[in-house]
Protein backbone atom coordinates (compact mmCIF):
# COMPACT_ATOMS: atom_id res chain seq x y z
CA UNK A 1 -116.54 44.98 -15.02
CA UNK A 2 -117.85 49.02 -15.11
CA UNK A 3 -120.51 48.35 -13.35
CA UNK A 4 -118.11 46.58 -10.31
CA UNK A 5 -116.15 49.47 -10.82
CA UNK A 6 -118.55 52.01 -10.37
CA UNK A 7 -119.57 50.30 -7.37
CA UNK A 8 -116.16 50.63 -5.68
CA UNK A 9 -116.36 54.27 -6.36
CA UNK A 10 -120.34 54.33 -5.00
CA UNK A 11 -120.78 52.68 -2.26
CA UNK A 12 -117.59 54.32 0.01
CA UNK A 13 -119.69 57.78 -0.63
CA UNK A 14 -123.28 56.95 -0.60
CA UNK A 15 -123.42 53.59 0.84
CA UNK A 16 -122.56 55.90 4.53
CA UNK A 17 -125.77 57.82 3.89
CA UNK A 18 -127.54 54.77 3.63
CA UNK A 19 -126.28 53.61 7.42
CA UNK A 20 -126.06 57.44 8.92
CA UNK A 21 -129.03 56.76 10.96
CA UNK A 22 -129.86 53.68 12.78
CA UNK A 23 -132.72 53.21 14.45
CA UNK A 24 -133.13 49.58 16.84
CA UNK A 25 -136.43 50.09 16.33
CA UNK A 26 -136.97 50.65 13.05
CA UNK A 27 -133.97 49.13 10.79
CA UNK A 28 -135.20 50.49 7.48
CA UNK A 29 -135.35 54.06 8.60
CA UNK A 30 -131.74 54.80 7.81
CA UNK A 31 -132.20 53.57 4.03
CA UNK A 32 -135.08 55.97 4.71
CA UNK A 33 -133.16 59.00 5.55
CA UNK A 34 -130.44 57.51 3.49
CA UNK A 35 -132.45 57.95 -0.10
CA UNK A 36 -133.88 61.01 1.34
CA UNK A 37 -130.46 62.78 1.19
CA UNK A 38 -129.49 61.44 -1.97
CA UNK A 39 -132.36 62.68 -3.38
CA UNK A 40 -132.13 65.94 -2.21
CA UNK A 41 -128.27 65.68 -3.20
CA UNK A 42 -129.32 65.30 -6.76
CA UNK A 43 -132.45 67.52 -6.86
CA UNK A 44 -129.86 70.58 -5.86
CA UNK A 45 -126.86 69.52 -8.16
CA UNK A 46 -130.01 69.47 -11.03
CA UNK A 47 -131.28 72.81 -9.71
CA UNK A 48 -127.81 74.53 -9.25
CA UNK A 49 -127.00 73.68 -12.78
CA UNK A 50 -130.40 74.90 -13.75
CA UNK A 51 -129.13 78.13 -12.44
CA UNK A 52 -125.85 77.96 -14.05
CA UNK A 53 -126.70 77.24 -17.38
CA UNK A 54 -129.49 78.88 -18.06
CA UNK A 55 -130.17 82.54 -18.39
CA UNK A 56 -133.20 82.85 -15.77
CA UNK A 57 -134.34 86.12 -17.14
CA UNK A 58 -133.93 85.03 -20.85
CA UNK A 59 -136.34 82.58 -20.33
CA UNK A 60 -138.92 84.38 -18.53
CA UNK A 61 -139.09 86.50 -21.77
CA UNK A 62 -138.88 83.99 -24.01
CA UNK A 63 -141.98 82.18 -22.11
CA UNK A 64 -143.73 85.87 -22.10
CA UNK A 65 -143.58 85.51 -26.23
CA UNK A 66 -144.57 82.30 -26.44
CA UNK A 67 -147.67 83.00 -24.46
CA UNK A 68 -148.53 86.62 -26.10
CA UNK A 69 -147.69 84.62 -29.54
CA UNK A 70 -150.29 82.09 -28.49
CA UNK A 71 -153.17 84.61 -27.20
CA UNK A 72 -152.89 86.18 -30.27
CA UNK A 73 -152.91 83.08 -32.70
CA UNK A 74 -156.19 82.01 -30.54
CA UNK A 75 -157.71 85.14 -31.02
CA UNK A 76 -156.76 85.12 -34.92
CA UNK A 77 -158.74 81.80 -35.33
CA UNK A 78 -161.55 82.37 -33.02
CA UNK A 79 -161.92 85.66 -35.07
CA UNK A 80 -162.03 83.95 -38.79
CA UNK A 81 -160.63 86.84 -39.97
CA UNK A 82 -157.60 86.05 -42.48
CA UNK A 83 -155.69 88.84 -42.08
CA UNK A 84 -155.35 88.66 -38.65
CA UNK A 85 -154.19 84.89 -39.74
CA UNK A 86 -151.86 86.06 -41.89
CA UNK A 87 -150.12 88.34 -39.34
CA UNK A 88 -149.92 85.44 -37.24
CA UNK A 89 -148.78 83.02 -39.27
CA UNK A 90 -145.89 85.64 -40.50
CA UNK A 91 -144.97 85.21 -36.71
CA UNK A 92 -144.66 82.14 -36.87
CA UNK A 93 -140.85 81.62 -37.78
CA UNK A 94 -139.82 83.73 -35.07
CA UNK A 95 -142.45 81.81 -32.70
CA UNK A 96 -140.65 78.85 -33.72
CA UNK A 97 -136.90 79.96 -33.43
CA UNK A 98 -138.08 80.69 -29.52
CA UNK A 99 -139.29 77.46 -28.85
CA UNK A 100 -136.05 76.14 -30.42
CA UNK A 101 -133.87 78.07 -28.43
CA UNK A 102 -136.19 77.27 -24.86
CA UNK A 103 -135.98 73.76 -25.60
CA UNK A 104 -132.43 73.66 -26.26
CA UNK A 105 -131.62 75.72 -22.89
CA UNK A 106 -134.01 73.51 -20.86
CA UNK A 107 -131.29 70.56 -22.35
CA UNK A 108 -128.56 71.84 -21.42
CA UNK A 109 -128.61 70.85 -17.56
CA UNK A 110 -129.71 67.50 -18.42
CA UNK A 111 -126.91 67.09 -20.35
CA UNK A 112 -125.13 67.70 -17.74
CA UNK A 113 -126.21 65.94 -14.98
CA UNK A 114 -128.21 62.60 -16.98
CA UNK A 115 -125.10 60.40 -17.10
CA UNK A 116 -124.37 60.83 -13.14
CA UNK A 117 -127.60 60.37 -12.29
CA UNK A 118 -127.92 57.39 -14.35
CA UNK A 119 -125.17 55.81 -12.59
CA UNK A 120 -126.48 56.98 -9.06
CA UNK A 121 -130.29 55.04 -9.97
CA UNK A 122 -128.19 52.07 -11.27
CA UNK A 123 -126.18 51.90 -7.95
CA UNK A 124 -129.30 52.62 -6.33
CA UNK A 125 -131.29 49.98 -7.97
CA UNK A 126 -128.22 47.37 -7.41
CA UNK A 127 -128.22 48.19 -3.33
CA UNK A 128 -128.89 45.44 -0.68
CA UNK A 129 -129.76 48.01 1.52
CA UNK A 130 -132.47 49.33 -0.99
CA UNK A 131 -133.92 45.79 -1.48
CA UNK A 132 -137.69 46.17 -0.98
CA UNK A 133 -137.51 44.22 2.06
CA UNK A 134 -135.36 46.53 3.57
CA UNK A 135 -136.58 49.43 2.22
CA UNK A 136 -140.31 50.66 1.95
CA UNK A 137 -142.27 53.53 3.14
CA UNK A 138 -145.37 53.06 4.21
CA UNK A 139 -148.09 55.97 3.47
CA UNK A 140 -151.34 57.57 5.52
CA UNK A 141 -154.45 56.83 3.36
CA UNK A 142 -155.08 59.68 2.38
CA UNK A 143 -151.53 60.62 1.17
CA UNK A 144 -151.90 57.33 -0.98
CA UNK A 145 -154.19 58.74 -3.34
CA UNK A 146 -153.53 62.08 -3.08
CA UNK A 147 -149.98 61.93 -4.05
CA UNK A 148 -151.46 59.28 -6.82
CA UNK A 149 -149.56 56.02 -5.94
CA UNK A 150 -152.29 53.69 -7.16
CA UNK A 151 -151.64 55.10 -10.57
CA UNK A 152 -147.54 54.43 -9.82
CA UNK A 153 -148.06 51.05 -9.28
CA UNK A 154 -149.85 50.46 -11.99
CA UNK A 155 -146.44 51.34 -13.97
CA UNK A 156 -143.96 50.43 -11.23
CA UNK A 157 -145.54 47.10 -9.68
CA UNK A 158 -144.60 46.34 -6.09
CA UNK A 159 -142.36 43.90 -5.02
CA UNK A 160 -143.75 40.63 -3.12
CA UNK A 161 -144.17 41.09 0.57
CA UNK A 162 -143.93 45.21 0.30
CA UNK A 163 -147.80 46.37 2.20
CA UNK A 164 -149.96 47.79 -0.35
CA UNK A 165 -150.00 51.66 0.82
CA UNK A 166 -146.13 51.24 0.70
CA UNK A 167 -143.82 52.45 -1.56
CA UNK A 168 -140.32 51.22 -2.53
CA UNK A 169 -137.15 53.08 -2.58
CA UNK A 170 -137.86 54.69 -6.46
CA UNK A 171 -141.51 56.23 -5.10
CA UNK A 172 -139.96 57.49 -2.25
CA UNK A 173 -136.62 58.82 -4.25
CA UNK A 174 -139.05 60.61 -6.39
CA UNK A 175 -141.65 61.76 -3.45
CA UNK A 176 -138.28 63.58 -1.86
CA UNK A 177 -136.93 65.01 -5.26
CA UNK A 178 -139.77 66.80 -6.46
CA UNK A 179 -140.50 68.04 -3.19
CA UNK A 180 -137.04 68.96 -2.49
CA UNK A 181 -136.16 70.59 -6.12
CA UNK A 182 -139.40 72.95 -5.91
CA UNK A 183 -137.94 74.36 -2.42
CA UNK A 184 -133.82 74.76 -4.02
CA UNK A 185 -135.71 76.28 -7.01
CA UNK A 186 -137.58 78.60 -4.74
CA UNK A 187 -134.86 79.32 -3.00
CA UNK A 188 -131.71 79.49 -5.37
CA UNK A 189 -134.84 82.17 -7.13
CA UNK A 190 -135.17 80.14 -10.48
CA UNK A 191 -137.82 81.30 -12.73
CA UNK A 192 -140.28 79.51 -15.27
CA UNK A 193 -141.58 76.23 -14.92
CA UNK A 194 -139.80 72.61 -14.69
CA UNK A 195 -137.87 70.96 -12.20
């Protein structure tokens, strides 16, 4: 019953991204283009809220302390010397009230945006038009390995009848996301690490 719901609130909005492009040639290449905007839909509503909610330059000193704290906790035990230890480990409590407050920032746009998304992968994952024999990329060789997909499919197994240097709609989903979130993050200037 929610899920049929959430379908008639779905598929008027996304399922027209899914048919936006038709090719005679080629049906599957508007469910190509289809996920690709969807992903890159939901890689910029991630990164806008990473913007949003977090305090860029906050972070970037809050990662600066965490990597002077952890220089000079290396250097304390490469140097055996226990005073230098002891300094450290005074440190400590105010090493780990950063790490608190960086992991608790870095949740804060997930919190956000998880319970969307989850409901945009579940309509995703319930499409016809994303059924893997509508609905597969296939790969050059040598972006096969180099963007890993042997080791995908060892977690994600292919579906029958999909060509081996292909991937399904979820590879491809996350192929366009990361790519797409490292150029919003470039570009909306967010700082640290993540996507």
């Amino acid at each position: 019953m929610a899920f049929e719901i959430l379908n008639q609130i779905l598929d008027p909005i996304l399922n027209p991204l899914l048919t936006l492009v038709n090719d005679p040639n080629n049906p599957m290449f508007g469910a190509i283009v289809g996920v690709f905007l969807i992903s890159t839909i939901v890689a910029f509503v991630i990164t806008l809220a990473n913007k949003l909610l977090v305090d860029q330059d906050r972070l970037q000193s809050m990662q600066k302390e965490m990597k002077e704290y952890q220089q000079e906790m290396m250097k304390a035990q490469k140097s055996g010397d226990p005073k230098l230890m002891a300094d450290v480990q005074k440190k400590q409590a105010n090493f780990m009230k950063i790490q608190k407050e960086m992991m608790f920032n870095s949740f804060k746009p997930m919190i956000v945006t998880f319970v969307p998304i989850i409901l945009i992968f579940y309509w995703m994952a319930q499409n016809p038009l994303l059924a893997p024999s509508n609905m597969y990329v296939n790969l050059p060789t040598t972006a096969y390995y180099v963007l890993l997909v042997p080791l995908f499919h060892m977690f994600y197994h292919q579906s029958p009848g999909v060509p081996i240097m292909a991937i399904e709609w979820l590879g491809w989903y996350i192929l366009c996301s990361f790519a797409m979130s490292l150029i919003f993050r470039k570009f909306l200037g967010l700082k640290g690490g993540g996507i």
